[in-house]
PDB file of N, CA and C in Angstrom:
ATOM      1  N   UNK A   1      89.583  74.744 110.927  1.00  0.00           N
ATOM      2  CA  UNK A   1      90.738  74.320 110.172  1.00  0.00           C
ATOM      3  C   UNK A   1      91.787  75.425 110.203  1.00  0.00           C
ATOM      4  N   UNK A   2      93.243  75.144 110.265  1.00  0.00           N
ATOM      5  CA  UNK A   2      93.912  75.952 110.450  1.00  0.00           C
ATOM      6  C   UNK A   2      94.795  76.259 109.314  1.00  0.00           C
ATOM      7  N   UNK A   3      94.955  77.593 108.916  1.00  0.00           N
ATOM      8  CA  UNK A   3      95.568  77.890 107.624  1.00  0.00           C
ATOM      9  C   UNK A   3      97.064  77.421 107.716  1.00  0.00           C
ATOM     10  N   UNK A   4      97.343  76.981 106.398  1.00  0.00           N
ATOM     11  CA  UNK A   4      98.556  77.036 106.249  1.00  0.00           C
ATOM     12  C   UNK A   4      99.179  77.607 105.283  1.00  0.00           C
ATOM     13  N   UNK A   5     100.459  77.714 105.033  1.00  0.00           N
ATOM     14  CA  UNK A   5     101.199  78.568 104.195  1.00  0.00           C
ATOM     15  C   UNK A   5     100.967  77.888 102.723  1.00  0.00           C
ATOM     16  N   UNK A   6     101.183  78.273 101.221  1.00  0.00           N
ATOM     17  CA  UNK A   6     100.955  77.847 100.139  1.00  0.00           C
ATOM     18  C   UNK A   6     102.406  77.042  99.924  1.00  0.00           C
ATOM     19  N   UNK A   7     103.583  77.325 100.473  1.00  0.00           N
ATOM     20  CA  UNK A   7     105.132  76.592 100.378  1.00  0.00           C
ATOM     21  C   UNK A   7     104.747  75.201 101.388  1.00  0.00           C
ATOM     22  N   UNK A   8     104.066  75.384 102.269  1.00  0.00           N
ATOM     23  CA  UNK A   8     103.955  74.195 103.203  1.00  0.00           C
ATOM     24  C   UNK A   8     103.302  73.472 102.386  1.00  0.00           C
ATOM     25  N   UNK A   9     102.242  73.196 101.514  1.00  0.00           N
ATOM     26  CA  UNK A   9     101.372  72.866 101.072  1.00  0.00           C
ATOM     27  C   UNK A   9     101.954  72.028 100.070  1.00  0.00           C
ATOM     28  N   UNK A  10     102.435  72.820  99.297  1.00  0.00           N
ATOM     29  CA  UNK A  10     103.416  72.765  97.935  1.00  0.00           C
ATOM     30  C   UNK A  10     103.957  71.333  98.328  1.00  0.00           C
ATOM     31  N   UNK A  11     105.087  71.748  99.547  1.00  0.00           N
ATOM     32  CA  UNK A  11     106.272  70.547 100.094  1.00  0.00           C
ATOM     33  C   UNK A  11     105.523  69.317 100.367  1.00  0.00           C
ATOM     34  N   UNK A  12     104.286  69.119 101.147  1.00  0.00           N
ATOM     35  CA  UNK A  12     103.385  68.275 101.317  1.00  0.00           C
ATOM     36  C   UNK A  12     103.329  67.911 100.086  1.00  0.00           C
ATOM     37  N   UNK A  13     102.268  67.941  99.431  1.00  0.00           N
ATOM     38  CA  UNK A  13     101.867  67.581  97.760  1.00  0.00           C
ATOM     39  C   UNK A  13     103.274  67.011  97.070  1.00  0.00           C
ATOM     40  N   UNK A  14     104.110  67.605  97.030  1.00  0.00           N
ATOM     41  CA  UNK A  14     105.553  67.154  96.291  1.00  0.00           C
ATOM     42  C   UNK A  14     105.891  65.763  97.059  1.00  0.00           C
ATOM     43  N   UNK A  15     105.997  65.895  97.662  1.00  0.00           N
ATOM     44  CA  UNK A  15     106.175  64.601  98.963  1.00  0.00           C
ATOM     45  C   UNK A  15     105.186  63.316  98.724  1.00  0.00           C
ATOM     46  N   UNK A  16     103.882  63.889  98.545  1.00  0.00           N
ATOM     47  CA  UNK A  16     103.273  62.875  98.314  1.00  0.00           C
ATOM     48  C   UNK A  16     103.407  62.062  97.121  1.00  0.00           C
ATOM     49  N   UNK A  17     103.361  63.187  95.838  1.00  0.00           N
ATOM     50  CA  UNK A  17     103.172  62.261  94.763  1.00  0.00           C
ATOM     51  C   UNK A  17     104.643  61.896  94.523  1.00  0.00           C
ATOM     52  N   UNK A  18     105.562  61.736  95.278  1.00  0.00           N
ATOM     53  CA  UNK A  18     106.761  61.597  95.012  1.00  0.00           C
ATOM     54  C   UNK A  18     107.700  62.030  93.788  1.00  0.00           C
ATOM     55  N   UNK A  19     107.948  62.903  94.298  1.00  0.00           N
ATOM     56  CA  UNK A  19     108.478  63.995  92.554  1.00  0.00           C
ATOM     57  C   UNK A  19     108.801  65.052  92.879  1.00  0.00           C
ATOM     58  N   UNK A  20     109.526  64.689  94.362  1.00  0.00           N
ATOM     59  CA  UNK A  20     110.399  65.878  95.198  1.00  0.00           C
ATOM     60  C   UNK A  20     111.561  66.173  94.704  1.00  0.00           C
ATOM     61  N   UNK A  21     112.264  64.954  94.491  1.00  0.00           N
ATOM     62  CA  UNK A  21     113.634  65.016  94.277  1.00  0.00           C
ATOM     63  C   UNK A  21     114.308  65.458  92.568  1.00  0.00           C
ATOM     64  N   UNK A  22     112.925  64.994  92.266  1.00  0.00           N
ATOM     65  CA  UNK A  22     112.871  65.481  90.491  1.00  0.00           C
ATOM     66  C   UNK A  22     112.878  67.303  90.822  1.00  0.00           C
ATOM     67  N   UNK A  23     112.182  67.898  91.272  1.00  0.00           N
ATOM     68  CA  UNK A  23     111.340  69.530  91.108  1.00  0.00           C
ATOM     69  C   UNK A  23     112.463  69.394  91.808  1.00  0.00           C
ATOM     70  N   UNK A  24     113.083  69.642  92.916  1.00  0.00           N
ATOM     71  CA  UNK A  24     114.876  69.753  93.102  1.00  0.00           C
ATOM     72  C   UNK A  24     116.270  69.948  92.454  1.00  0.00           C
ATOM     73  N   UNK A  25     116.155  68.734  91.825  1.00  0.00           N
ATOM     74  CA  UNK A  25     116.868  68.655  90.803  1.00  0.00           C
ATOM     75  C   UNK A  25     117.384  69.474  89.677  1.00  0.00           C
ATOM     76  N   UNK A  26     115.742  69.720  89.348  1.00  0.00           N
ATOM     77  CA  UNK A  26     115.670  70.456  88.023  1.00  0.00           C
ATOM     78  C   UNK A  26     116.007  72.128  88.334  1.00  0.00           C
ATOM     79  N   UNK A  27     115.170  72.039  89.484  1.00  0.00           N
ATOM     80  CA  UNK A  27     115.607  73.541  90.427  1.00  0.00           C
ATOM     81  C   UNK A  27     117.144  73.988  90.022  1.00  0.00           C
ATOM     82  N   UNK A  28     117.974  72.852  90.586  1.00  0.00           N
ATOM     83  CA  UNK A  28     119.205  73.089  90.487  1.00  0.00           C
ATOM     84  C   UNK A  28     120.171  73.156  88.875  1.00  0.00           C
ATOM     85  N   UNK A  29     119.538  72.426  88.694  1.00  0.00           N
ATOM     86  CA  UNK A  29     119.853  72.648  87.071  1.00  0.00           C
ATOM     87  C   UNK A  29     119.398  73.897  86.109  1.00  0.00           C
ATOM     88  N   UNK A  30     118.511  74.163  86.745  1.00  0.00           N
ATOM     89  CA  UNK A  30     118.091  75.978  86.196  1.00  0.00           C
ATOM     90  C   UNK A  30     118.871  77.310  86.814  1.00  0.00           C
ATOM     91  N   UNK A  31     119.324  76.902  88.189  1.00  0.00           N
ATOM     92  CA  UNK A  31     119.742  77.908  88.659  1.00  0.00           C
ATOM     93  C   UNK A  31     121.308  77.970  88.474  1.00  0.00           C
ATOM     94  N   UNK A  32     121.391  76.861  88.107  1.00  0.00           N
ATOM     95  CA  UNK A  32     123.311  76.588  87.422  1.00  0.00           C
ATOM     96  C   UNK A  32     123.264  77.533  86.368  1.00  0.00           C
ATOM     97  N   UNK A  33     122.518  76.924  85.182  1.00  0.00           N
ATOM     98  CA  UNK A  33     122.799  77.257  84.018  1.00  0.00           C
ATOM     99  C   UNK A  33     122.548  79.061  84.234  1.00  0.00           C
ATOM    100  N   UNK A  34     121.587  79.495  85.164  1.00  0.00           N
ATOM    101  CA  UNK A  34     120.928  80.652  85.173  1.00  0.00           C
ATOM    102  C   UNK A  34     122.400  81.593  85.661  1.00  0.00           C
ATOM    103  N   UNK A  35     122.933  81.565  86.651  1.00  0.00           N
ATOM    104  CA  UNK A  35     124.128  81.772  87.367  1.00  0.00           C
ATOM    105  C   UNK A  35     125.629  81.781  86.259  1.00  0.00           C
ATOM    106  N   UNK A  36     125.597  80.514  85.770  1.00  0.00           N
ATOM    107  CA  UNK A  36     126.816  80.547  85.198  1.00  0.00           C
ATOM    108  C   UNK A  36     126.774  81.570  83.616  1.00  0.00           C
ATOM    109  N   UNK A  37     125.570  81.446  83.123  1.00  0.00           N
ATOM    110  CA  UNK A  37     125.256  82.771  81.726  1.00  0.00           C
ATOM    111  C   UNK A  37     125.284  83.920  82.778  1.00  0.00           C
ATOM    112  N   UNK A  38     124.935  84.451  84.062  1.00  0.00           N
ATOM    113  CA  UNK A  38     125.278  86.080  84.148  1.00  0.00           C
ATOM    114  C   UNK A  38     126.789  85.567  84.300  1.00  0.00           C
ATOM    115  N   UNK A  39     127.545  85.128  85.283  1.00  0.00           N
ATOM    116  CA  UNK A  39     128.539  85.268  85.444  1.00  0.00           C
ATOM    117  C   UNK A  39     129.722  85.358  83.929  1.00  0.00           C
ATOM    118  N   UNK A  40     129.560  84.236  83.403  1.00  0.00           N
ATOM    119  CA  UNK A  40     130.116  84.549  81.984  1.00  0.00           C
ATOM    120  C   UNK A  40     129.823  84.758  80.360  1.00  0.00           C
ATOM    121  N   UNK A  41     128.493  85.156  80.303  1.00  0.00           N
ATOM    122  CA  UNK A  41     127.402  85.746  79.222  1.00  0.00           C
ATOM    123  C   UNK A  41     127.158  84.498  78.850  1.00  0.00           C
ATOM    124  N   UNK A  42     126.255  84.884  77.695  1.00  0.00           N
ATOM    125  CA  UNK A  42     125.296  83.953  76.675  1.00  0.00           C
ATOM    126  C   UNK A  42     126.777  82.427  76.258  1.00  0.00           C
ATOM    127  N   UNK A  43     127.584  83.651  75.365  1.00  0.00           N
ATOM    128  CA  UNK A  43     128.251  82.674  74.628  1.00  0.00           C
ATOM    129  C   UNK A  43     129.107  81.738  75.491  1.00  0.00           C
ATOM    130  N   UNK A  44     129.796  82.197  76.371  1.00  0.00           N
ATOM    131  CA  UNK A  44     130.839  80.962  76.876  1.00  0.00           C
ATOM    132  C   UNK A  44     130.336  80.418  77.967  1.00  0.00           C
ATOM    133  N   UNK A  45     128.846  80.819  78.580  1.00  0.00           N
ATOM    134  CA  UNK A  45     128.324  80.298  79.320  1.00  0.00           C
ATOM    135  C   UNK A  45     127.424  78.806  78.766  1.00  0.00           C
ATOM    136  N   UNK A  46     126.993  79.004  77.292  1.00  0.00           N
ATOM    137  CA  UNK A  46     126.218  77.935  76.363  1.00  0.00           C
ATOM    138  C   UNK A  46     127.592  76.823  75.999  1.00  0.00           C
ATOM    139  N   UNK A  47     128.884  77.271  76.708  1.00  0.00           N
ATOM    140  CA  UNK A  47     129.726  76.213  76.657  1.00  0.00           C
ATOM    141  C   UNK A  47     129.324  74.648  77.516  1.00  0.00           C
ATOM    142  N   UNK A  48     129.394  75.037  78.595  1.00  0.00           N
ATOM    143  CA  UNK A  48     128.697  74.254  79.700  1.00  0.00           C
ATOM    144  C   UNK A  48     127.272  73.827  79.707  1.00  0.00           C
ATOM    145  N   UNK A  49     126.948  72.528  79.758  1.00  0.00           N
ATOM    146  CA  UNK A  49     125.578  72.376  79.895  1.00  0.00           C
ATOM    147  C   UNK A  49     125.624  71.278  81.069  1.00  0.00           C
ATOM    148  N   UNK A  50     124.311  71.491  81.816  1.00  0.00           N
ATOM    149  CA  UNK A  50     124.746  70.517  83.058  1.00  0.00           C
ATOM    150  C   UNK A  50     123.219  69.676  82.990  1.00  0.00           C
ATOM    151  N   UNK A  51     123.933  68.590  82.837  1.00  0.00           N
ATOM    152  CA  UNK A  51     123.154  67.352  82.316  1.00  0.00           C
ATOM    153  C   UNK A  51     122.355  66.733  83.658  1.00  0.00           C
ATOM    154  N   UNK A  52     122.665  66.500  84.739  1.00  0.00           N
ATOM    155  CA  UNK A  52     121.909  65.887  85.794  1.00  0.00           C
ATOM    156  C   UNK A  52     122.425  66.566  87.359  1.00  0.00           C
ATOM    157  N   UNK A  53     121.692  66.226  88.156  1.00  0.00           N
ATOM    158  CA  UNK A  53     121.993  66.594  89.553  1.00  0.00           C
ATOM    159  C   UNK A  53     121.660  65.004  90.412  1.00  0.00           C
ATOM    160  N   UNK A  54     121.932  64.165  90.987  1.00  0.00           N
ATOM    161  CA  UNK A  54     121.767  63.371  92.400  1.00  0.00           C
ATOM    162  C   UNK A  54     122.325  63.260  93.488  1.00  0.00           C
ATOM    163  N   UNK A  55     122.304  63.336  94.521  1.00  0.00           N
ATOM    164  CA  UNK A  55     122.650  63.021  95.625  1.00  0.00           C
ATOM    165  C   UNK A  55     123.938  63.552  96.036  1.00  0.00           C
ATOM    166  N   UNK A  56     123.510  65.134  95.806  1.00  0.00           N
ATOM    167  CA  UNK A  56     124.256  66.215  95.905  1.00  0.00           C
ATOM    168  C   UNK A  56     125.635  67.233  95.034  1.00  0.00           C
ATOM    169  N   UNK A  57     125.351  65.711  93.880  1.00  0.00           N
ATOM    170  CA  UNK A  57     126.619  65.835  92.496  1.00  0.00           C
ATOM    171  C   UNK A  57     126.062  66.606  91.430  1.00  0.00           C
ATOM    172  N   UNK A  58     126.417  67.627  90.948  1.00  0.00           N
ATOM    173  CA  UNK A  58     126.198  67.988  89.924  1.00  0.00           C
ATOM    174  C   UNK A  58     127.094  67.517  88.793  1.00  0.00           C
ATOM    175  N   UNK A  59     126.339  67.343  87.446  1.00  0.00           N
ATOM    176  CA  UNK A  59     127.093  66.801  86.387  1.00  0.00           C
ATOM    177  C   UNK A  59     126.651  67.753  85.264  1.00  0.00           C
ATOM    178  N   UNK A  60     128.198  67.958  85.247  1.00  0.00           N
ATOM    179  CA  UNK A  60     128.429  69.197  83.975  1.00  0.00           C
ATOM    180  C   UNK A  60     128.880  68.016  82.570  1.00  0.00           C
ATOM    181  N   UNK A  61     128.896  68.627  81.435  1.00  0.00           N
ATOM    182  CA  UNK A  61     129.346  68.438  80.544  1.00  0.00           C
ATOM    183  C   UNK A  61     129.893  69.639  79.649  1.00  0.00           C
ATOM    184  N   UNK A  62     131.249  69.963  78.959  1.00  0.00           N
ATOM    185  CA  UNK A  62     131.590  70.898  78.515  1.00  0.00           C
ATOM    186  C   UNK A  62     132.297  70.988  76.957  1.00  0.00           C
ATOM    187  N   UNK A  63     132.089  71.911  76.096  1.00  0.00           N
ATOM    188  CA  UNK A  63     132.139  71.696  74.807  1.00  0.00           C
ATOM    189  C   UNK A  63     133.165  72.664  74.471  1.00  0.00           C
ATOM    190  N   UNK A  64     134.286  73.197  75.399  1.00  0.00           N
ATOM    191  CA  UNK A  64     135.487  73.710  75.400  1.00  0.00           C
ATOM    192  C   UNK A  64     136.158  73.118  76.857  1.00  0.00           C
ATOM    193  N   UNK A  65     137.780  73.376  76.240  1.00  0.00           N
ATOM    194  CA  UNK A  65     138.825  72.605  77.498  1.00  0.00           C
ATOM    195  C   UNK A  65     138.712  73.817  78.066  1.00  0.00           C
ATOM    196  N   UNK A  66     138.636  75.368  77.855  1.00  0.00           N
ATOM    197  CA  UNK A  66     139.172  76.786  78.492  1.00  0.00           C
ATOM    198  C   UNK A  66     138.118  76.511  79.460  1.00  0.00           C
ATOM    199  N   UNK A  67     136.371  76.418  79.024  1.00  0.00           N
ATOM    200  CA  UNK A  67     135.325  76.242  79.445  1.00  0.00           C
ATOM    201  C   UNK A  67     135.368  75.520  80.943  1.00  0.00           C
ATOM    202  N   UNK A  68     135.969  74.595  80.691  1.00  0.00           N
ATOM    203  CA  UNK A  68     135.802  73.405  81.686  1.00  0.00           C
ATOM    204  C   UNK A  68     137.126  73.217  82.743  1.00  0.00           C
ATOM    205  N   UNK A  69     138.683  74.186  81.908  1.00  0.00           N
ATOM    206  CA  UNK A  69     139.326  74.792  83.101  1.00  0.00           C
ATOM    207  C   UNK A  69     138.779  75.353  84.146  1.00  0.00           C
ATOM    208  N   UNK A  70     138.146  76.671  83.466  1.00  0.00           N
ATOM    209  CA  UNK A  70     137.783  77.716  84.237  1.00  0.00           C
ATOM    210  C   UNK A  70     136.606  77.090  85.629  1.00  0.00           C
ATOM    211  N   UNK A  71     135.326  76.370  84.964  1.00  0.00           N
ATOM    212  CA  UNK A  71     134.949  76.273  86.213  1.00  0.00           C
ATOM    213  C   UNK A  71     135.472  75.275  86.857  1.00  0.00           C
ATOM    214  N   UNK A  72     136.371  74.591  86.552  1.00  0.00           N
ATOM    215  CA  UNK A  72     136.923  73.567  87.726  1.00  0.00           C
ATOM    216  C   UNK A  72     137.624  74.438  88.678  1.00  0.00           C
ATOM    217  N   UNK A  73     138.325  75.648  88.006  1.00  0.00           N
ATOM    218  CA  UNK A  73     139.316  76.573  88.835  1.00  0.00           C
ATOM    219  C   UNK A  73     138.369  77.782  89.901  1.00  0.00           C
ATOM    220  N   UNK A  74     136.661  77.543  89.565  1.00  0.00           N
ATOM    221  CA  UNK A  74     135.685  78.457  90.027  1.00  0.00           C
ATOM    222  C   UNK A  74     134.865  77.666  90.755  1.00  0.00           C
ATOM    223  N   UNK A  75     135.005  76.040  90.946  1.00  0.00           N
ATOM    224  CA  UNK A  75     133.913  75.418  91.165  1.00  0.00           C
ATOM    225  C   UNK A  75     133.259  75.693  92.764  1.00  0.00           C
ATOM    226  N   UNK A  76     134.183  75.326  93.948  1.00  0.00           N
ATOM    227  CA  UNK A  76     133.755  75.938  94.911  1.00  0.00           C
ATOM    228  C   UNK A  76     132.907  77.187  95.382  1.00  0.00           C
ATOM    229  N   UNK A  77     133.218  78.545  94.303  1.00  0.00           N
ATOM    230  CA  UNK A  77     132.559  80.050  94.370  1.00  0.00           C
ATOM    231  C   UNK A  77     131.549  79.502  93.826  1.00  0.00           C
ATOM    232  N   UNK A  78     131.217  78.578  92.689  1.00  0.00           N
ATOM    233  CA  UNK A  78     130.147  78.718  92.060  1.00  0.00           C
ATOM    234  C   UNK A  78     129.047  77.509  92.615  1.00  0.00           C
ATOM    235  N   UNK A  79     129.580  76.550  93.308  1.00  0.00           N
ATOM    236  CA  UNK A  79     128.453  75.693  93.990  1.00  0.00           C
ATOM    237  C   UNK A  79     128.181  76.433  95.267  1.00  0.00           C
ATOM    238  N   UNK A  80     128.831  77.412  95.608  1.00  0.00           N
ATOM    239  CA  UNK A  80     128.415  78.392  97.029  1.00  0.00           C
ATOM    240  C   UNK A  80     127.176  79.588  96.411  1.00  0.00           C
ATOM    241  N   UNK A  81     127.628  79.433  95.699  1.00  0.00           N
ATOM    242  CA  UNK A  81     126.551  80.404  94.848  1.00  0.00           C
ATOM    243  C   UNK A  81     125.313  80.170  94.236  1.00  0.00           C
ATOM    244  N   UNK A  82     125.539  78.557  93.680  1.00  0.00           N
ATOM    245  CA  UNK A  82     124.058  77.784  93.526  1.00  0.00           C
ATOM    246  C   UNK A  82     123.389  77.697  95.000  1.00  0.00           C
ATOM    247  N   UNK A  83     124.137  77.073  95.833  1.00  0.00           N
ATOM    248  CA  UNK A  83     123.564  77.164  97.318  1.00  0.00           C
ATOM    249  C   UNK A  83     123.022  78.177  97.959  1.00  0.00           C
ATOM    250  N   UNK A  84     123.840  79.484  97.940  1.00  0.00           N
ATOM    251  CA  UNK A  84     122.877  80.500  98.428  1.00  0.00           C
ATOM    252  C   UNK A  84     121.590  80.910  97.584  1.00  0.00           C
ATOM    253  N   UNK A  85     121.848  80.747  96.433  1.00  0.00           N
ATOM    254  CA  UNK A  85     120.148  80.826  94.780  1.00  0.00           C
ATOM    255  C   UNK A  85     119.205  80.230  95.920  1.00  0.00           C
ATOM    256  N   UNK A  86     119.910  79.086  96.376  1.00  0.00           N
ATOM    257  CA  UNK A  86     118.747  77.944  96.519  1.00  0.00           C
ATOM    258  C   UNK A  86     118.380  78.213  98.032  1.00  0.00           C
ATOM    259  N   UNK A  87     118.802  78.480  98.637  1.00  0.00           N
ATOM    260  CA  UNK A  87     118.599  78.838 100.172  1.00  0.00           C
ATOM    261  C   UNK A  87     118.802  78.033 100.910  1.00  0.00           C
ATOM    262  N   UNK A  88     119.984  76.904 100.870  1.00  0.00           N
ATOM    263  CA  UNK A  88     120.361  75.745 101.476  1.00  0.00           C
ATOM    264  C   UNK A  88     121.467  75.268 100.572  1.00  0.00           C
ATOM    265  N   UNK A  89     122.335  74.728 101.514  1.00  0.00           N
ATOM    266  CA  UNK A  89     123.301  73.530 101.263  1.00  0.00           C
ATOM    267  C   UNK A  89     122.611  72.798 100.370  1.00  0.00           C
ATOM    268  N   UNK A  90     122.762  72.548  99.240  1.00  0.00           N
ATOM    269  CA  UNK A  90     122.170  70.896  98.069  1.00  0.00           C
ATOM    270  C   UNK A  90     123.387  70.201  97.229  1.00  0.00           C
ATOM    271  N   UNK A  91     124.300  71.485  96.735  1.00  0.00           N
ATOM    272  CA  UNK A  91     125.282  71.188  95.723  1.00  0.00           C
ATOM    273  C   UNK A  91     126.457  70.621  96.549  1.00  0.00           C
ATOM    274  N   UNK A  92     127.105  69.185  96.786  1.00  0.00           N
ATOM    275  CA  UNK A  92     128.494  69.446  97.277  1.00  0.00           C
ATOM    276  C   UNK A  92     129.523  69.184  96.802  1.00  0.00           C
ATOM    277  N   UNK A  93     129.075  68.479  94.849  1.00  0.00           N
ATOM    278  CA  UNK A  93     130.291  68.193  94.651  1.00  0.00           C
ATOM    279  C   UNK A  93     129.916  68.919  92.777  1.00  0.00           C
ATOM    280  N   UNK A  94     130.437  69.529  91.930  1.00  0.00           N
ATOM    281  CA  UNK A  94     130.363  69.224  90.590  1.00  0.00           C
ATOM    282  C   UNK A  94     131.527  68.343  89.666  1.00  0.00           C
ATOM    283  N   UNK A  95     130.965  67.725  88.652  1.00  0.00           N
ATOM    284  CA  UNK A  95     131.819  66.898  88.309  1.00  0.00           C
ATOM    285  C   UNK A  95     131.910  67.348  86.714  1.00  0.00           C
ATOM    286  N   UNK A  96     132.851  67.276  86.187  1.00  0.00           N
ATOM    287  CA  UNK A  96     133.021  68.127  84.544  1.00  0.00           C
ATOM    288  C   UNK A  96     133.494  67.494  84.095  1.00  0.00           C
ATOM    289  N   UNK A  97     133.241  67.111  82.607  1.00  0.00           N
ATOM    290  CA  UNK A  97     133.889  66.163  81.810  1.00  0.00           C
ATOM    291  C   UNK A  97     133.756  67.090  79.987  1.00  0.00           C
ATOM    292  N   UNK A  98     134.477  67.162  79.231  1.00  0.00           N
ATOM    293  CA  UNK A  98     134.785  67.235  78.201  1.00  0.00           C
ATOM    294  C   UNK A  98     134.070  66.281  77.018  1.00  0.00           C
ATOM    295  N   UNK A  99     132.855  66.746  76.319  1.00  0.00           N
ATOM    296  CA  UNK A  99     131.855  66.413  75.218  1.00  0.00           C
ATOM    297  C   UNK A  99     132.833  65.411  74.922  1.00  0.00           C
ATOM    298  N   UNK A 100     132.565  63.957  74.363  1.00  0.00           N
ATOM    299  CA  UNK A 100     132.903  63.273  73.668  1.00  0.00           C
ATOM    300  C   UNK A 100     133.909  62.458  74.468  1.00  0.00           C
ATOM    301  N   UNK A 101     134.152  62.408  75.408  1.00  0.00           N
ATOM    302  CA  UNK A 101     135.336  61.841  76.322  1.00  0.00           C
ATOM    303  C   UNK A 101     134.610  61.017  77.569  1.00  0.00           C
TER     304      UNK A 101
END
């Protein structure tokens, strides 16, 4: 039998029980939120919370207008930046909307 790597394995198994695109997802949603608190600390980073990821959209939601200027005016640096976290192209679009609207 021939060894294989524990990431090959992983991707297999994920694949199978189908719950790839979920562990993806969520991937991306950790490494947002993870990224956007260093870039602009605890507090104005807990402005932004990003509610879902599919089929390459990220969906923000934001609980300041300055909040939700800023990364619309950052969004490109900062989905290049989830992308390199992630070690691939995944993010290509984010979409931001204002709590309650």
């Amino acid at each position: 039998m021939a060894w294989k790597s524990l990431k090959s394995l992983l991707n297999k198994s994920l694949q199978t029980a189908g719950i790839e695109e979920q562990i993806n997802a969520q991937r991306v949603l950790d490494t947002a939120d993870k990224l956007l608190k260093q870039r602009w600390g605890e507090e104005m980073g807990g402005m932004m919370i990003f509610k879902s990821f599919a089929s390459g959209t990220l969906q923000a939601v934001s609980t300041s207008p300055g909040a939700m200027q800023t990364l619309k005016a950052e969004r490109i640096d900062f989905m290049n930046a989830i992308n390199y976290q992630l070690g691939k192209r995944v993010v290509y679009k984010i979409n931001i909307r204002l709590q309650g609207y």
